[in-house]
PDB file of N, CA and C in Angstrom:
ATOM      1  N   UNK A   1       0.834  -1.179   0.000  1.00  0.00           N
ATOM      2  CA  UNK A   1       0.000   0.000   0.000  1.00  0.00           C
ATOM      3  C   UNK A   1       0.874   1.237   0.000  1.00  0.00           C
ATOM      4  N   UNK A   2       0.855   1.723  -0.749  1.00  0.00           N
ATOM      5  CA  UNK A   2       0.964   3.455  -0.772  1.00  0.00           C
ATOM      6  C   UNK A   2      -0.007   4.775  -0.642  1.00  0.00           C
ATOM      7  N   UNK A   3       1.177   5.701   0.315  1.00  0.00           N
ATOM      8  CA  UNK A   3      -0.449   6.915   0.693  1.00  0.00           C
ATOM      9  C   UNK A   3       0.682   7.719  -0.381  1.00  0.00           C
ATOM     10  N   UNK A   4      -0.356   8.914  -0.881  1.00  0.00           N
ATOM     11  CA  UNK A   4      -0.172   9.635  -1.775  1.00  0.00           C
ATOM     12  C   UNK A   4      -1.832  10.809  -1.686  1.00  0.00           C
ATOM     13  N   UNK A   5      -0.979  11.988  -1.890  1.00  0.00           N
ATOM     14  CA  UNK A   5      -2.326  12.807  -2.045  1.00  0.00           C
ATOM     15  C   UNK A   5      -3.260  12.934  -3.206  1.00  0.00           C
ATOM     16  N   UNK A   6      -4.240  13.027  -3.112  1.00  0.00           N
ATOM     17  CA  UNK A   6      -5.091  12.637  -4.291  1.00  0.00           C
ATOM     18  C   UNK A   6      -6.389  13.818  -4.259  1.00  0.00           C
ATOM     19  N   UNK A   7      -6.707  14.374  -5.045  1.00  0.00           N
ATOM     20  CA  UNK A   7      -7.342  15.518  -5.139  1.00  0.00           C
ATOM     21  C   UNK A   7      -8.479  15.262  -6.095  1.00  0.00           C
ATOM     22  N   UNK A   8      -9.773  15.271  -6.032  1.00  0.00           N
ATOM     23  CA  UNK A   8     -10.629  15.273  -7.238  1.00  0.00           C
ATOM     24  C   UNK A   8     -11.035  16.605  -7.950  1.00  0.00           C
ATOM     25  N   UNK A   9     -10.973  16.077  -9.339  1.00  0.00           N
ATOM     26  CA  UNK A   9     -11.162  16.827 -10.363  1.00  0.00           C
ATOM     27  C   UNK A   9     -12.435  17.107 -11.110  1.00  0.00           C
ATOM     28  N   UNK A  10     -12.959  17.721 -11.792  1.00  0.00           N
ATOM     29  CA  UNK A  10     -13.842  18.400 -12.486  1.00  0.00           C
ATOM     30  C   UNK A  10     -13.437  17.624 -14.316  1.00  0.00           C
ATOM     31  N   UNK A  11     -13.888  16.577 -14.541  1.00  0.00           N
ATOM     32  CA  UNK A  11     -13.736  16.618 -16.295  1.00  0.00           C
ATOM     33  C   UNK A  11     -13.523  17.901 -16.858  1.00  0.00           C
ATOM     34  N   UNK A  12     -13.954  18.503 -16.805  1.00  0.00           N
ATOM     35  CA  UNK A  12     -14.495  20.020 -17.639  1.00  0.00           C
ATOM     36  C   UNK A  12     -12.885  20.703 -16.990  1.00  0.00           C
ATOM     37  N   UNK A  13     -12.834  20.768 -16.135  1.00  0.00           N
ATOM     38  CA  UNK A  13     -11.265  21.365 -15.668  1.00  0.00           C
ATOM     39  C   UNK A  13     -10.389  20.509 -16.222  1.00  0.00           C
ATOM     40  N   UNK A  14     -10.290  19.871 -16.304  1.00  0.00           N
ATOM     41  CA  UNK A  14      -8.602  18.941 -16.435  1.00  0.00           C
ATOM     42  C   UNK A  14      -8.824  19.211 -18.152  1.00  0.00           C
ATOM     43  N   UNK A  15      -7.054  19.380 -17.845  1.00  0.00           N
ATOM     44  CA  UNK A  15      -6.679  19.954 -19.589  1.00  0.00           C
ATOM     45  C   UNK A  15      -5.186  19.340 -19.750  1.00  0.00           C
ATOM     46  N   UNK A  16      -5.319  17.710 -20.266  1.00  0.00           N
ATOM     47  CA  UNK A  16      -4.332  17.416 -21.125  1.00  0.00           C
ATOM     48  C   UNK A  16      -3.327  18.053 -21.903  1.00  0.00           C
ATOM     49  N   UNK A  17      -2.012  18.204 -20.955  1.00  0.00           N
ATOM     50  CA  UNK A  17      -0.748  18.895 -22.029  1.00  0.00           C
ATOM     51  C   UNK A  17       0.294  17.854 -22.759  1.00  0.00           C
ATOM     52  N   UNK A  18       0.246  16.674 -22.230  1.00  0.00           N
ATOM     53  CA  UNK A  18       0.891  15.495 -22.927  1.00  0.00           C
ATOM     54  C   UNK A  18       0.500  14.617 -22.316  1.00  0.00           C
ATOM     55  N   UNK A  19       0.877  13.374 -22.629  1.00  0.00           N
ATOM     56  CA  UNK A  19       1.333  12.065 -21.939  1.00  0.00           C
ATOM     57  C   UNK A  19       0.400  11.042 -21.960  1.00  0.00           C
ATOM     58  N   UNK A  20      -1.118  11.536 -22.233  1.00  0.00           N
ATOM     59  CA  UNK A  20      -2.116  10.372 -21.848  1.00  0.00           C
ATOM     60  C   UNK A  20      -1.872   8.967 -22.836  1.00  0.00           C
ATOM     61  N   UNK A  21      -1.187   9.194 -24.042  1.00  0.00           N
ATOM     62  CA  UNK A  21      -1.057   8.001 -24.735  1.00  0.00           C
ATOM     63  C   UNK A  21      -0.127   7.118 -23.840  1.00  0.00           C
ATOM     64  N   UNK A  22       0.503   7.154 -22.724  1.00  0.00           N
ATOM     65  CA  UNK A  22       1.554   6.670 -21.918  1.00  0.00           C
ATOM     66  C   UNK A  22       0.771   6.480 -21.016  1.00  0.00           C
ATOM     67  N   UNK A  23      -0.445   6.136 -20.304  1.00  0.00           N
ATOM     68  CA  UNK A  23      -1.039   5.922 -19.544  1.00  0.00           C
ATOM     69  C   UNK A  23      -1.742   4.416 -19.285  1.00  0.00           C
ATOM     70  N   UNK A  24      -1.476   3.408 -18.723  1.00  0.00           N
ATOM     71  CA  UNK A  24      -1.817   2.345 -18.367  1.00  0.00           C
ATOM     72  C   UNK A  24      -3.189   2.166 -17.421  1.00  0.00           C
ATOM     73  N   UNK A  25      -3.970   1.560 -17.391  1.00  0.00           N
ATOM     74  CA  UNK A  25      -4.850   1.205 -16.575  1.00  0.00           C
ATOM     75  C   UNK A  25      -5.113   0.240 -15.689  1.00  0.00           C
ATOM     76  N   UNK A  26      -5.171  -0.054 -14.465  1.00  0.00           N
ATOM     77  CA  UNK A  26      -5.091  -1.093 -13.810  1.00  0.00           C
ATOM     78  C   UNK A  26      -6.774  -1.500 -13.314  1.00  0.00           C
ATOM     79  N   UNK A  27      -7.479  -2.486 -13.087  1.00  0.00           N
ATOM     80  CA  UNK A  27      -8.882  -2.395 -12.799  1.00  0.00           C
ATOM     81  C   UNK A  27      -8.741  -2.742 -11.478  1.00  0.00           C
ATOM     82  N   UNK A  28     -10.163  -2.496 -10.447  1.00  0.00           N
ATOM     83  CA  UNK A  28      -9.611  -2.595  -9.412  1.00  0.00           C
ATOM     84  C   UNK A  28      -9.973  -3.567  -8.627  1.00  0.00           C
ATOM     85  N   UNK A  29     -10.005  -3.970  -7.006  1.00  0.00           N
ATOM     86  CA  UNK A  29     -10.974  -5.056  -6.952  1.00  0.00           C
ATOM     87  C   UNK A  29     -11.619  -4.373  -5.883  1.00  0.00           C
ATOM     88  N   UNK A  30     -12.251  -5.116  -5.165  1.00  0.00           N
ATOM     89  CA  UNK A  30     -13.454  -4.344  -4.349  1.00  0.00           C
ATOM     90  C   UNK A  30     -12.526  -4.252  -2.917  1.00  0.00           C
ATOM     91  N   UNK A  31     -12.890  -3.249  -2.402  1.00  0.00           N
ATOM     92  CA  UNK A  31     -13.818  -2.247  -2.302  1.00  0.00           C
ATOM     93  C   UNK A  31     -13.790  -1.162  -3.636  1.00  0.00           C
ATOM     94  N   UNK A  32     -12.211  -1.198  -3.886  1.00  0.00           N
ATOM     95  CA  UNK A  32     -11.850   0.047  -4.457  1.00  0.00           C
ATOM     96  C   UNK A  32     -13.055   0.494  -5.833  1.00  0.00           C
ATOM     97  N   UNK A  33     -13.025   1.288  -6.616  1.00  0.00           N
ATOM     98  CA  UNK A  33     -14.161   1.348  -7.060  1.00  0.00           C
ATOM     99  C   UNK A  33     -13.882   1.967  -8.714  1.00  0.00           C
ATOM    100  N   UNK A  34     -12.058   2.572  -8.885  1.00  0.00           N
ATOM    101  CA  UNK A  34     -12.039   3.028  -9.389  1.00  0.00           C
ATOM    102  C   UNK A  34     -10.574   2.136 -10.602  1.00  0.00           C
ATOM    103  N   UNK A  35     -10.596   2.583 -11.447  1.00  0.00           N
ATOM    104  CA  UNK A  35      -9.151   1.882 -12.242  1.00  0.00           C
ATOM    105  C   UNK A  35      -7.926   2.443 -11.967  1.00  0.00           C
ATOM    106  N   UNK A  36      -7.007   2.125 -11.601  1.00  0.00           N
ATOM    107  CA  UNK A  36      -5.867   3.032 -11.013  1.00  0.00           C
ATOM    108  C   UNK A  36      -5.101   3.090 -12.135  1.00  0.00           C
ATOM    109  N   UNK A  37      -4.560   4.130 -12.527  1.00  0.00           N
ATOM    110  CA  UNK A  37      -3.610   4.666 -13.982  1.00  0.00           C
ATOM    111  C   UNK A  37      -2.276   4.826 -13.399  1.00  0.00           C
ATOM    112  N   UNK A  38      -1.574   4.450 -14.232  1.00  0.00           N
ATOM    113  CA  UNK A  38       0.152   4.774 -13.798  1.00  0.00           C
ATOM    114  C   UNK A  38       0.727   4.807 -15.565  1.00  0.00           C
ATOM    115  N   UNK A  39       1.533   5.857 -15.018  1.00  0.00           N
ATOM    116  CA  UNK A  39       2.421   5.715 -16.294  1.00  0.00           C
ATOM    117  C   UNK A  39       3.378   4.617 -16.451  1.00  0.00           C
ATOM    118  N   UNK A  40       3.592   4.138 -18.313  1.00  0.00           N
ATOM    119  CA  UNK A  40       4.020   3.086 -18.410  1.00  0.00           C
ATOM    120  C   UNK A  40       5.585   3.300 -18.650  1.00  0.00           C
ATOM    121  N   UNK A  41       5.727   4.645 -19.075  1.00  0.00           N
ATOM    122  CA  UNK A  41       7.590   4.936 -18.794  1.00  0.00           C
ATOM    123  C   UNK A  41       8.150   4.809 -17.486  1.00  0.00           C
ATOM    124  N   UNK A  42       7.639   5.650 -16.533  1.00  0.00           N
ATOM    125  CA  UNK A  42       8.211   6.078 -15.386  1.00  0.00           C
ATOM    126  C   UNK A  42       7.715   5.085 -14.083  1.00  0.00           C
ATOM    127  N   UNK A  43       6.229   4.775 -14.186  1.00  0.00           N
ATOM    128  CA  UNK A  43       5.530   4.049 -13.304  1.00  0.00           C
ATOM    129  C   UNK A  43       4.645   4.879 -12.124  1.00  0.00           C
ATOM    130  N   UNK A  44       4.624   6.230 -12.489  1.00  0.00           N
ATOM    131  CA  UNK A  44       4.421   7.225 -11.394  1.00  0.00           C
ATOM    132  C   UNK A  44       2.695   7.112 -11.603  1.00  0.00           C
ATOM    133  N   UNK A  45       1.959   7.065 -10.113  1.00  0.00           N
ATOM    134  CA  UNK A  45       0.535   6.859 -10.066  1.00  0.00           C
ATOM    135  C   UNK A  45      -0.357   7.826 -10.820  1.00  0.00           C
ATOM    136  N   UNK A  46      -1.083   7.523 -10.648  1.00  0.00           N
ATOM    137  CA  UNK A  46      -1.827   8.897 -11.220  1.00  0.00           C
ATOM    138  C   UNK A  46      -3.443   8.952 -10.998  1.00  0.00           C
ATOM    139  N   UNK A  47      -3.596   8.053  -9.920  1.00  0.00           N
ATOM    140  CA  UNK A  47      -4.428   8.547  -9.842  1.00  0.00           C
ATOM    141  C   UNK A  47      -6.163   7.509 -10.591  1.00  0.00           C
ATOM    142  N   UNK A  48      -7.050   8.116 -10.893  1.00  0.00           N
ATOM    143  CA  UNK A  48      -8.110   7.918 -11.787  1.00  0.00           C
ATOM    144  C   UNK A  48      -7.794   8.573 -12.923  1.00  0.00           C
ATOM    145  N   UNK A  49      -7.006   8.879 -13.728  1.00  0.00           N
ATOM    146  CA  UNK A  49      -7.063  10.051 -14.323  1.00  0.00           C
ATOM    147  C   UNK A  49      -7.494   9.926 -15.770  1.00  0.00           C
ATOM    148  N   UNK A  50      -7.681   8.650 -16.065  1.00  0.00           N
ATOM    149  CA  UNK A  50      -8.645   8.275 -17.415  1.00  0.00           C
ATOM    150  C   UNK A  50     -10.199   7.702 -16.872  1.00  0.00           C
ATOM    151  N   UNK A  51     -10.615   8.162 -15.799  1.00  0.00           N
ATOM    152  CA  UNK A  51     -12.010   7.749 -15.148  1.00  0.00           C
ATOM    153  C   UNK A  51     -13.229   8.621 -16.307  1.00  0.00           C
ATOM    154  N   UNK A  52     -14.090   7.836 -16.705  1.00  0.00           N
ATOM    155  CA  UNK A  52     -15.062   8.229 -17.519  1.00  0.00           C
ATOM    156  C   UNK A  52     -16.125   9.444 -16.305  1.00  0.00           C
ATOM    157  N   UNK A  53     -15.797   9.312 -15.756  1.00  0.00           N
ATOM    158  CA  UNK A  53     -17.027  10.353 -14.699  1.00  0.00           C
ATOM    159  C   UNK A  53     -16.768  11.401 -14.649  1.00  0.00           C
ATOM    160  N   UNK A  54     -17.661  12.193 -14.282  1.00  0.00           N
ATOM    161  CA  UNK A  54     -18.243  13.571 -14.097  1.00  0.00           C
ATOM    162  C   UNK A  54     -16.850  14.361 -13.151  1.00  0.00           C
ATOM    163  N   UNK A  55     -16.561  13.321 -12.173  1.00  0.00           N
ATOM    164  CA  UNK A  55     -15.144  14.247 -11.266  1.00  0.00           C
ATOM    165  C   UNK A  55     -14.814  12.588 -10.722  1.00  0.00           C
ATOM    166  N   UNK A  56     -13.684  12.856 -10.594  1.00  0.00           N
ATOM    167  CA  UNK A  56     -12.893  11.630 -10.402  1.00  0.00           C
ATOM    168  C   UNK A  56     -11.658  12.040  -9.607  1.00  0.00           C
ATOM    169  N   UNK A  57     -10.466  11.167  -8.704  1.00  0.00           N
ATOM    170  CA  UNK A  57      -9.901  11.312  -8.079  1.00  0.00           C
ATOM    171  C   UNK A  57      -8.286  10.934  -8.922  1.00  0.00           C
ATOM    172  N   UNK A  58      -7.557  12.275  -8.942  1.00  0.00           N
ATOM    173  CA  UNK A  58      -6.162  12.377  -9.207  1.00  0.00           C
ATOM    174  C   UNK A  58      -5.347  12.375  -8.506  1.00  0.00           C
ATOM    175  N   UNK A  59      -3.716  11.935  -8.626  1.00  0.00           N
ATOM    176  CA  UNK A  59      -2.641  12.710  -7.598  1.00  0.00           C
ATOM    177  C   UNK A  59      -2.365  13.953  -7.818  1.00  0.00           C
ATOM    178  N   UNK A  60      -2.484  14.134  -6.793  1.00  0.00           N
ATOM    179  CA  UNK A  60      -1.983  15.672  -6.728  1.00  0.00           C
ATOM    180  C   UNK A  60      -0.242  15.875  -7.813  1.00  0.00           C
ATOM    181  N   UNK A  61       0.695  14.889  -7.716  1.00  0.00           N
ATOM    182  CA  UNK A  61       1.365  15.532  -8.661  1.00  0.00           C
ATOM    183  C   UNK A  61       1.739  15.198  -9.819  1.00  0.00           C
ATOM    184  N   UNK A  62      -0.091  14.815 -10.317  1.00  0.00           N
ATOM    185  CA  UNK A  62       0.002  14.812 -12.087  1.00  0.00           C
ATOM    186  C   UNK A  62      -0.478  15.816 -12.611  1.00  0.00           C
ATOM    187  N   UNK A  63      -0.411  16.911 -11.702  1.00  0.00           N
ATOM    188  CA  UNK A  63      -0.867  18.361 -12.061  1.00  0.00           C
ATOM    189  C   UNK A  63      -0.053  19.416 -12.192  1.00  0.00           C
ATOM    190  N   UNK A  64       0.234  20.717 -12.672  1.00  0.00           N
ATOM    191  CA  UNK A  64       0.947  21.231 -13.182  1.00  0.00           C
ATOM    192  C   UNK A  64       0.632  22.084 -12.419  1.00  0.00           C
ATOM    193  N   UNK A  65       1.648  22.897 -11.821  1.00  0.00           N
ATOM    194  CA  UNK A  65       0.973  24.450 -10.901  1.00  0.00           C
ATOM    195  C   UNK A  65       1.109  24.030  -9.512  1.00  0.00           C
ATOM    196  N   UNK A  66       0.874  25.268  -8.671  1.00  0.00           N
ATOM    197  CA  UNK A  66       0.638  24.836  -7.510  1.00  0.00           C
ATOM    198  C   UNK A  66      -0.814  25.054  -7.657  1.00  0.00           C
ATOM    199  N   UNK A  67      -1.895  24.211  -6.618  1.00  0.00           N
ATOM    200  CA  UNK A  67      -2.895  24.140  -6.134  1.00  0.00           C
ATOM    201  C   UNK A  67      -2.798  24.653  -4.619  1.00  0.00           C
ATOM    202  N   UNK A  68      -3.906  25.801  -4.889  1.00  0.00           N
ATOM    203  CA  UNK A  68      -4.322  25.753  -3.294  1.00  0.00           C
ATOM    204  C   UNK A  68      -5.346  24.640  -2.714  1.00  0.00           C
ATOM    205  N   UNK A  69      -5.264  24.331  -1.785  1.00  0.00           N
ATOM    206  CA  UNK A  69      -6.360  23.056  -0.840  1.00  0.00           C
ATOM    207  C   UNK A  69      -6.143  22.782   0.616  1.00  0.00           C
ATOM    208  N   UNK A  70      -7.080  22.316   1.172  1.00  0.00           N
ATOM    209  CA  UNK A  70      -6.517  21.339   2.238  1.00  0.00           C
ATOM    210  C   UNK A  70      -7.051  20.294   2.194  1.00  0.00           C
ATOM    211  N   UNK A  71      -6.533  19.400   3.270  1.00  0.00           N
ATOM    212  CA  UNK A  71      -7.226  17.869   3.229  1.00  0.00           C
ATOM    213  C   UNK A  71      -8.046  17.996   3.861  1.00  0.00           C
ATOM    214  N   UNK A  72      -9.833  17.087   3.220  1.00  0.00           N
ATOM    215  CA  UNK A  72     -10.759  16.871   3.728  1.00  0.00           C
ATOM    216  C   UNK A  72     -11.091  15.638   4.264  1.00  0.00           C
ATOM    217  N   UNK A  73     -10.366  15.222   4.120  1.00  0.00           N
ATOM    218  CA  UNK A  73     -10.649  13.790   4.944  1.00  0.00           C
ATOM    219  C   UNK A  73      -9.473  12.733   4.636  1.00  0.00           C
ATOM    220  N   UNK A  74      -8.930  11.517   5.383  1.00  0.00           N
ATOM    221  CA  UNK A  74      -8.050  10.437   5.027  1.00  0.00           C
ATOM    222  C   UNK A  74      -9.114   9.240   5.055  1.00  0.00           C
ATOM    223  N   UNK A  75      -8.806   8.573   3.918  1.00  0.00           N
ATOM    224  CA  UNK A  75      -9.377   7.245   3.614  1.00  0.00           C
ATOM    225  C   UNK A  75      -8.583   5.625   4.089  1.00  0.00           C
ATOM    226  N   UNK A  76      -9.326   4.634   4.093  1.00  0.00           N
ATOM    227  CA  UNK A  76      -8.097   3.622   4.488  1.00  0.00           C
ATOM    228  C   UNK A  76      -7.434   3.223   5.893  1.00  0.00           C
ATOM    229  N   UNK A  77      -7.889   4.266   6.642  1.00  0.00           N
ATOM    230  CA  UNK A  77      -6.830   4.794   7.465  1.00  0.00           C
ATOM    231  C   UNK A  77      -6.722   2.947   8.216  1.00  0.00           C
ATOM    232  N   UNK A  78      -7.063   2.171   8.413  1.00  0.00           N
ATOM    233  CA  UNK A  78      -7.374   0.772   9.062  1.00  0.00           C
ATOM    234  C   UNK A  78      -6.000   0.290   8.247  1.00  0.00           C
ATOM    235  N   UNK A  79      -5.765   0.209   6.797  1.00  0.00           N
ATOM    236  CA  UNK A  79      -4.615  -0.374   6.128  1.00  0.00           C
ATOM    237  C   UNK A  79      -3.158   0.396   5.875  1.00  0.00           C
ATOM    238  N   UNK A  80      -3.434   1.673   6.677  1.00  0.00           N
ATOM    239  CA  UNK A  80      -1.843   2.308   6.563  1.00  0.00           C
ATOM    240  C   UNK A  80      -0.914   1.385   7.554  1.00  0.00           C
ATOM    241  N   UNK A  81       0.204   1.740   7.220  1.00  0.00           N
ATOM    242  CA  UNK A  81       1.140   1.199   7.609  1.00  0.00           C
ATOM    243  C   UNK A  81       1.598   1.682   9.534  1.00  0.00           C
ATOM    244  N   UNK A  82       2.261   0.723   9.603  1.00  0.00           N
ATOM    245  CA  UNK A  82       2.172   1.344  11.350  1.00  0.00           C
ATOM    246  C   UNK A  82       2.734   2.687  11.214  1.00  0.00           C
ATOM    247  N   UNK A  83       4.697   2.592  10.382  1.00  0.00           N
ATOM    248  CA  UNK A  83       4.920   3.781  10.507  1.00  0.00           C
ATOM    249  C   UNK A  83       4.413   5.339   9.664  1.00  0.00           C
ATOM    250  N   UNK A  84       3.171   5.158   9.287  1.00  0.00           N
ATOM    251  CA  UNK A  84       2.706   6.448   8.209  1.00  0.00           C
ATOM    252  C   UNK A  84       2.100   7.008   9.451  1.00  0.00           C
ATOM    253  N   UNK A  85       2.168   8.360   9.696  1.00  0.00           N
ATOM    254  CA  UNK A  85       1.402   9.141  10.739  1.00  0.00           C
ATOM    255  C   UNK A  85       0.756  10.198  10.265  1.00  0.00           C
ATOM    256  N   UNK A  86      -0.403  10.520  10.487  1.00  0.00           N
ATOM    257  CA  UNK A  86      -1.389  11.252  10.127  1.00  0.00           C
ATOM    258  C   UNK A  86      -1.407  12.567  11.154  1.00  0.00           C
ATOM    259  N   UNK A  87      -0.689  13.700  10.608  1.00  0.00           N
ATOM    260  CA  UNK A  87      -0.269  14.552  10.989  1.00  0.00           C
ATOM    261  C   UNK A  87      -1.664  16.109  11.029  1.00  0.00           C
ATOM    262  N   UNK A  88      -2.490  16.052  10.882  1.00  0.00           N
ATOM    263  CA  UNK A  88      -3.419  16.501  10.713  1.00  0.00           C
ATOM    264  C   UNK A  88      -4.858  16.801  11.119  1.00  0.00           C
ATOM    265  N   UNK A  89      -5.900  17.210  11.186  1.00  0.00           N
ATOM    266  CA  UNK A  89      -7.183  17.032  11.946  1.00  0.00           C
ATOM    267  C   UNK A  89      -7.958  16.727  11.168  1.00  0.00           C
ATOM    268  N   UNK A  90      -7.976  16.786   9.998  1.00  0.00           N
ATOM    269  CA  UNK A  90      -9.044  15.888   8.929  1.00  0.00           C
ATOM    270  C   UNK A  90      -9.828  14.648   9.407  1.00  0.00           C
ATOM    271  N   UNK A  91     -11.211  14.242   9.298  1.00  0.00           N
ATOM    272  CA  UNK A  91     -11.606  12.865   9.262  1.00  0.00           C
ATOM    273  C   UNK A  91     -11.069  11.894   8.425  1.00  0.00           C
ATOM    274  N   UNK A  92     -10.764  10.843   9.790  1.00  0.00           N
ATOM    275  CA  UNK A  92     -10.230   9.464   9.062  1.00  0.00           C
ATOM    276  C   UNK A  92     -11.261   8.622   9.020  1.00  0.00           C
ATOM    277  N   UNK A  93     -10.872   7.973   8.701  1.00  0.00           N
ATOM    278  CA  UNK A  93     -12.087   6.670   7.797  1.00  0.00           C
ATOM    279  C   UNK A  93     -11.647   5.567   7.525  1.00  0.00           C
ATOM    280  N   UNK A  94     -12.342   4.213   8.255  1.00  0.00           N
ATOM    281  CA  UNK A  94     -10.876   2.781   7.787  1.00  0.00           C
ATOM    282  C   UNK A  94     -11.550   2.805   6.656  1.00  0.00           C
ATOM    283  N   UNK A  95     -12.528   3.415   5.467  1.00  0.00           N
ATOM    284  CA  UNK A  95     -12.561   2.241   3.972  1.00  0.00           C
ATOM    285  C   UNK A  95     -13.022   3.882   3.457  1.00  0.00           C
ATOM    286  N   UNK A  96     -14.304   3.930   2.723  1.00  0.00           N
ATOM    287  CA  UNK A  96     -14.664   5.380   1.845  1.00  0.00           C
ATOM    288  C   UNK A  96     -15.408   6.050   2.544  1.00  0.00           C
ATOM    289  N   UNK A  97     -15.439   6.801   2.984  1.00  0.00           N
ATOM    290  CA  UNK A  97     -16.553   7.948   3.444  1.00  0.00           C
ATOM    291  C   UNK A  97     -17.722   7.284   3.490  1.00  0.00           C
ATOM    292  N   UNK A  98     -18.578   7.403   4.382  1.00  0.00           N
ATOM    293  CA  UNK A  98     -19.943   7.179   4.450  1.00  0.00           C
ATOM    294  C   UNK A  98     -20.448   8.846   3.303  1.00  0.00           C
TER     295      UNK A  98
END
């Protein structure tokens, strides 16, 4: 398992500057809900980022720019690792948000 920040997106916002032909898809199994994409040069996550839906969930650094945000919540939190520490006041959650 890997934590990584992940930010959801707006279809209508996200604007392709290269790379999606380099994009792999992985399907997922349950619970998870979504196909996980990684690039096939580098291997770096990415996220949902070929998800057919309306807003879908990216890493934060398959994006270009800084983003302002904060975290609204941690997911999973039951399968992190002992040493990952959750440094923050956000709601945790062992699986998806109710």
């Amino acid at each position: 398992m890997g934590a990584s920040t992940i930010v959801f997106v707006k279809r209508e916002d996200l604007r392709w500057i290269s790379g999606k032909e380099s994009v792999r898809v992985f399907e997922p199994i349950s619970p998870y809900v979504y196909g996980r994409c990684f690039c096939e040069i580098c291997g770096t996550s990415l996220g949902e980022i070929l998800s057919p839906k309306d807003s879908f969930p990216i890493a934060a650094n398959a994006l270009d720019g800084d983003i302002e945000l904060m975290n609204q919540s941690h997911e999973f939190v039951g399968e992190k690792p002992s040493w990952y520490n959750i440094c923050d006041d956000a709601p945790q959650n062992d699986g998806h948000p109710e």
